[in-house]
C-alpha atoms as a PDB file:
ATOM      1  CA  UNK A   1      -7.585 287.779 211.021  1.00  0.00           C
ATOM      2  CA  UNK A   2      -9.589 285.465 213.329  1.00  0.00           C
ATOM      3  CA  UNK A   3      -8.781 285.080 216.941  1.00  0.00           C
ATOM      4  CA  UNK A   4      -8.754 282.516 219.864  1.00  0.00           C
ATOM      5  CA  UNK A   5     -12.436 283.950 220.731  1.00  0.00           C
ATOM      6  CA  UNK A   6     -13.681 283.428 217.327  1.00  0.00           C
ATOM      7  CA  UNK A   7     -13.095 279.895 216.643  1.00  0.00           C
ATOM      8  CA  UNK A   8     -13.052 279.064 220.453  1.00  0.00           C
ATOM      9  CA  UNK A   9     -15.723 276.319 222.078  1.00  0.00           C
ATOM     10  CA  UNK A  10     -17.001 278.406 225.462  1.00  0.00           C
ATOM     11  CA  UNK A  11     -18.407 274.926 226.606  1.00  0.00           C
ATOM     12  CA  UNK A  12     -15.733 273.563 228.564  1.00  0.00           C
ATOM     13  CA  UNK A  13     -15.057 270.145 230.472  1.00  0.00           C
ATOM     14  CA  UNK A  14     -13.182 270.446 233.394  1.00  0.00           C
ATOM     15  CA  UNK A  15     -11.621 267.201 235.254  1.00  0.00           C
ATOM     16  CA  UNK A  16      -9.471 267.706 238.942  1.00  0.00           C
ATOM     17  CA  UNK A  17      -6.844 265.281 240.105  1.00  0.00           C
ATOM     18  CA  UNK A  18      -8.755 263.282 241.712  1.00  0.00           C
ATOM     19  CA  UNK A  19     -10.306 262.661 238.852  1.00  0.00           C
ATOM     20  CA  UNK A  20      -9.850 258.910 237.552  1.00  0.00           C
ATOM     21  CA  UNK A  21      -7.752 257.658 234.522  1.00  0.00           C
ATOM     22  CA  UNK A  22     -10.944 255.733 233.054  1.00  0.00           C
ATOM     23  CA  UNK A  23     -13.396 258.370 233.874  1.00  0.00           C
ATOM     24  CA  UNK A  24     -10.936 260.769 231.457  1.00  0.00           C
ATOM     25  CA  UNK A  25     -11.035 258.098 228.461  1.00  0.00           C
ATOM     26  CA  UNK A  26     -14.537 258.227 228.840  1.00  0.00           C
ATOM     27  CA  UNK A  27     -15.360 261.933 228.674  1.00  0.00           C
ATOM     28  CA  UNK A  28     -12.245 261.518 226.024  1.00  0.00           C
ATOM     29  CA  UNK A  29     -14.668 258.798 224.056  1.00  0.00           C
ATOM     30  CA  UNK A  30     -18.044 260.063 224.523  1.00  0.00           C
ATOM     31  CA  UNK A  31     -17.242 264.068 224.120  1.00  0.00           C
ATOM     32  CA  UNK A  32     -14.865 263.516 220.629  1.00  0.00           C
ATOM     33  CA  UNK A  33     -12.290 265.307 222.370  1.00  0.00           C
ATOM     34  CA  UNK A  34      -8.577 265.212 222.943  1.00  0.00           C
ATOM     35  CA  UNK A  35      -7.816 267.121 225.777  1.00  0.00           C
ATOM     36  CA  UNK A  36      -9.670 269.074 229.014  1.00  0.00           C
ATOM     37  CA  UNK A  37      -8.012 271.741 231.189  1.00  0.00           C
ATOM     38  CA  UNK A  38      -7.239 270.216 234.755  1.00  0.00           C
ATOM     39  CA  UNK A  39      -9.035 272.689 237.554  1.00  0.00           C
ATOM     40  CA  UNK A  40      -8.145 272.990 241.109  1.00  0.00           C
ATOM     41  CA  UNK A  41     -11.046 273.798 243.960  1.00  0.00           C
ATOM     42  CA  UNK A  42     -11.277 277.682 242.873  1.00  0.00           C
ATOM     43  CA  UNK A  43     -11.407 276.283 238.974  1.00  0.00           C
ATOM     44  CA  UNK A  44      -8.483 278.022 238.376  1.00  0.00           C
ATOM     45  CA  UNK A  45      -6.705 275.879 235.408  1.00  0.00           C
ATOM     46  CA  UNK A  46      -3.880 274.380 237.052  1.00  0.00           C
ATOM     47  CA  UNK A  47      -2.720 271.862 233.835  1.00  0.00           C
ATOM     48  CA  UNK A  48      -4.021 269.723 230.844  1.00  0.00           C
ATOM     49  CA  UNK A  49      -4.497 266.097 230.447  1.00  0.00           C
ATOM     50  CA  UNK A  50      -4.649 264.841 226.744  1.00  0.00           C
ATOM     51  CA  UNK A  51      -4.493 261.710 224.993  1.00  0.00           C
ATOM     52  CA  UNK A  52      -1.100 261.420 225.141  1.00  0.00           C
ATOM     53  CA  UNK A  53      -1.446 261.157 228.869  1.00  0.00           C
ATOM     54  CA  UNK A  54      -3.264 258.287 228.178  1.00  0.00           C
ATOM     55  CA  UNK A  55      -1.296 256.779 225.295  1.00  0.00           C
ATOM     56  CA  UNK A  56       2.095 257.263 227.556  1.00  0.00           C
ATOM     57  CA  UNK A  57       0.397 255.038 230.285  1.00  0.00           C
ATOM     58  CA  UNK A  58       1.130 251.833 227.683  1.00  0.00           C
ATOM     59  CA  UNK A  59       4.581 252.608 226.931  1.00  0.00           C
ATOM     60  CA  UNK A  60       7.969 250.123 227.336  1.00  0.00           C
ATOM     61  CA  UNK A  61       9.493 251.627 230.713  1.00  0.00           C
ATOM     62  CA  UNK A  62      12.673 252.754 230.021  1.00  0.00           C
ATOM     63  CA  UNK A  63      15.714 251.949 232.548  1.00  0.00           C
ATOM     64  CA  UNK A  64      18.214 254.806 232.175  1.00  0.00           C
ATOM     65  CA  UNK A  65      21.577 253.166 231.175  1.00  0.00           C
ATOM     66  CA  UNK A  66      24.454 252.790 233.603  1.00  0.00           C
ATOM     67  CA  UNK A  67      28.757 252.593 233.775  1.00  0.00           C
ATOM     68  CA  UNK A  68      29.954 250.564 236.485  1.00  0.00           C
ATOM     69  CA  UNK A  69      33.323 252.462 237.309  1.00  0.00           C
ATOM     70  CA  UNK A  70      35.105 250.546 240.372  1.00  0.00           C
ATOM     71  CA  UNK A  71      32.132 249.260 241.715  1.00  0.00           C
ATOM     72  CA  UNK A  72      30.183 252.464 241.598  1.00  0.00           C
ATOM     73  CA  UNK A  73      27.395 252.768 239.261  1.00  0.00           C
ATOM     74  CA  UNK A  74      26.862 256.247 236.960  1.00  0.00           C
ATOM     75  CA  UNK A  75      23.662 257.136 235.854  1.00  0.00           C
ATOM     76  CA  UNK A  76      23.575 258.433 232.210  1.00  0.00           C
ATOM     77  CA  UNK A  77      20.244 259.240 232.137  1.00  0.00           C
ATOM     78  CA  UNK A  78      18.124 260.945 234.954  1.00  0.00           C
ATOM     79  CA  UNK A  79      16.832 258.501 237.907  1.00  0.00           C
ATOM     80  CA  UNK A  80      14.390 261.400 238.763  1.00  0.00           C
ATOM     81  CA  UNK A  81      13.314 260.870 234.795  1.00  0.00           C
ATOM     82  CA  UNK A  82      12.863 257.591 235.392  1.00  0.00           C
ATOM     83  CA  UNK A  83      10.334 258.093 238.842  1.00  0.00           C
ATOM     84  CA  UNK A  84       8.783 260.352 236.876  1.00  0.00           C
ATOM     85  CA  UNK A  85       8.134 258.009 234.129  1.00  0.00           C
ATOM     86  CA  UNK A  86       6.950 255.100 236.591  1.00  0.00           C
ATOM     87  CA  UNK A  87       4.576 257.364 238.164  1.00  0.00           C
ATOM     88  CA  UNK A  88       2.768 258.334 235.400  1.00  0.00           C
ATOM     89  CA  UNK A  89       2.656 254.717 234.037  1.00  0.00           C
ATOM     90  CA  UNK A  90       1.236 253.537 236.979  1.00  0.00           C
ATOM     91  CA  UNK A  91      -1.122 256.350 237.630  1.00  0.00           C
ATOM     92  CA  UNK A  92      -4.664 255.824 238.061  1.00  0.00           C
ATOM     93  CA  UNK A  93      -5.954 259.560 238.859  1.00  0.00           C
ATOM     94  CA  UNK A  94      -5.411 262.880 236.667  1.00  0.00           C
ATOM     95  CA  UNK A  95      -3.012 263.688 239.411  1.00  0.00           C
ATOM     96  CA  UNK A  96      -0.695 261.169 238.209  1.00  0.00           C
ATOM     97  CA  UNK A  97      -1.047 261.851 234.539  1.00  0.00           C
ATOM     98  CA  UNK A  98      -1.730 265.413 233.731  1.00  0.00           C
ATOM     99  CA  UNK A  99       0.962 268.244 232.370  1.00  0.00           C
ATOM    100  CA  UNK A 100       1.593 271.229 234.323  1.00  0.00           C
ATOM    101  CA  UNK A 101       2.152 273.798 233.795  1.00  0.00           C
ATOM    102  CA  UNK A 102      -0.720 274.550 231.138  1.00  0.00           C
ATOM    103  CA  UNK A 103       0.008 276.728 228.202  1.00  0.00           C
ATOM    104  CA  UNK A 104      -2.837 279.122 227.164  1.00  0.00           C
ATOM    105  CA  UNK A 105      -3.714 282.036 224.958  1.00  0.00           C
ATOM    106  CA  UNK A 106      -6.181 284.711 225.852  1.00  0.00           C
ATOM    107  CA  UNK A 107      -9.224 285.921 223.617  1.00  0.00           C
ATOM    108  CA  UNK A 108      -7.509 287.739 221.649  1.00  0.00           C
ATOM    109  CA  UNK A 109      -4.487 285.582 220.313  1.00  0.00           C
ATOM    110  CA  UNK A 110      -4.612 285.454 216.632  1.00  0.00           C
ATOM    111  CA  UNK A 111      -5.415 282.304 214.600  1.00  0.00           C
ATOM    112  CA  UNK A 112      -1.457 282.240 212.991  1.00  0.00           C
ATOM    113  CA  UNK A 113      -0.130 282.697 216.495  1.00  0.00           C
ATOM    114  CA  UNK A 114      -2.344 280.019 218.178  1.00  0.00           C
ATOM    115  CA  UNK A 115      -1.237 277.287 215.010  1.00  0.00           C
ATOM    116  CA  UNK A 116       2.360 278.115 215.330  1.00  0.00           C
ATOM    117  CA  UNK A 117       1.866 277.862 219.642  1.00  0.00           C
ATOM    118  CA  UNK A 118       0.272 274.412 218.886  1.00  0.00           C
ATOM    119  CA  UNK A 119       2.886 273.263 215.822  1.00  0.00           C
ATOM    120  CA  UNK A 120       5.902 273.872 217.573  1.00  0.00           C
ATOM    121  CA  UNK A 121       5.271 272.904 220.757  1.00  0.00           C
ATOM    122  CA  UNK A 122       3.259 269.944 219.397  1.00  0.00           C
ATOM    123  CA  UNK A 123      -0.070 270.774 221.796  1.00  0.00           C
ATOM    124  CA  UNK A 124      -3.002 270.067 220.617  1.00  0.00           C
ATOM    125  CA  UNK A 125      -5.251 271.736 223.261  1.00  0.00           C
ATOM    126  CA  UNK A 126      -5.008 275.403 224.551  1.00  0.00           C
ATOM    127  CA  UNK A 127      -7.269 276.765 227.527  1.00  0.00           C
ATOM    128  CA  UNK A 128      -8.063 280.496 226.748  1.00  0.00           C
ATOM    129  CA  UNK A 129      -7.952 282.598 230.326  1.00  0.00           C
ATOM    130  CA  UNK A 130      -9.174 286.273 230.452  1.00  0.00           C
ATOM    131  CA  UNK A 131      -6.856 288.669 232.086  1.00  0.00           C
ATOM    132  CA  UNK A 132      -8.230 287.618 235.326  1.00  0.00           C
ATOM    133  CA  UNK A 133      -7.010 283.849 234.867  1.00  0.00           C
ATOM    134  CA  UNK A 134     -10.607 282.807 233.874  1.00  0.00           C
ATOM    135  CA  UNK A 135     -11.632 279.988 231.834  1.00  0.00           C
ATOM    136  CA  UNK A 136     -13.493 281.656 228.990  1.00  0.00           C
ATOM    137  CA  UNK A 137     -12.781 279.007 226.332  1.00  0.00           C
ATOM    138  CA  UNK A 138     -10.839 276.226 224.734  1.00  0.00           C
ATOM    139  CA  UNK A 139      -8.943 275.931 221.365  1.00  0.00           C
ATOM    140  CA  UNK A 140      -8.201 273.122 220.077  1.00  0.00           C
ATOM    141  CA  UNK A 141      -7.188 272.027 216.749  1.00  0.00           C
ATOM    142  CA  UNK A 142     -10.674 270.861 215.334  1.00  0.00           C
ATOM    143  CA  UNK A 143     -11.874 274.509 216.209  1.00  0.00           C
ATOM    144  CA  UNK A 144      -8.945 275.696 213.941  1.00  0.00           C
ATOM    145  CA  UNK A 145      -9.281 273.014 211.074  1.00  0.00           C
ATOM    146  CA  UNK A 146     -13.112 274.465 211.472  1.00  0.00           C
ATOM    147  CA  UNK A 147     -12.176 277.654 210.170  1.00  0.00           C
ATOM    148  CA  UNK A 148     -10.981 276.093 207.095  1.00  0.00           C
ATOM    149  CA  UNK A 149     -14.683 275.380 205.910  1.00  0.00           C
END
């Protein structure tokens, strides 16, 4: 069975968080990609920004709903959620935008493993790290639909 090194691209773009929002739909555009691993200083992989990132930027804002009990007012939803959501709305760096923590596979993480990892928790971009935390590679699901020809 094929693994993550096998069907992996070795080439891999790298943004930080200082990156900007525009500069990622760019690389996004020009690069036919969906996703690059977010990098601190030491380019150790620190999270992912995706197209999703980017998508969730246009979204409805949605105020969590509240009970007025004798004039106090009861959250029902997280207003932490709600920050959170505003933030990354708003955001006009990687900072603002990207997912941490990053999920990754290593070399040798088997094809089955890496399209169950990627079905059920609906990613569509994996970094692979070497046992040293390296970047070594990327996976993402063009590499495995790839395989199929």
């Amino acid at each position: 069975m094929k693994q993550a090194q096998d069907i992996m691209t070795s080439t891999v773009i790298t943004v930080r968080t200082d990156t900007p929002v525009r500069e990622i739909a760019q690389i996004f555009t020009e690069n036919n990609i969906s996703g690059v691993p977010v990098v601190d200083d030491q380019d150790k992989v620190i999270g992912i920004v995706t197209e999703s990132d980017l998508i969730f930027q246009n979204k409805r804002l949605s105020v969590p709903p509240v009970i007025t009990i004798l004039d106090s007012f009861f959250f029902l939803d997280s207003p932490e959620k709600m920050e959170r959501e505003l933030k990354k709305i708003a955001g006009a760096t990687v900072g603002d935008i990207f997912s941490s923590p990053v999920i990754s596979i290593s070399p040798d993480t088997p094809l089955d493993e890496i399209a169950t990892l990627m079905t059920e928790k609906k990613i569509h971009t994996l970094p692979v790290l070497s046992e040293s935390g390296r970047m070594v590679g990327i996976v993402g699901k063009r590499d495995i639909i790839r395989t199929v020809l």
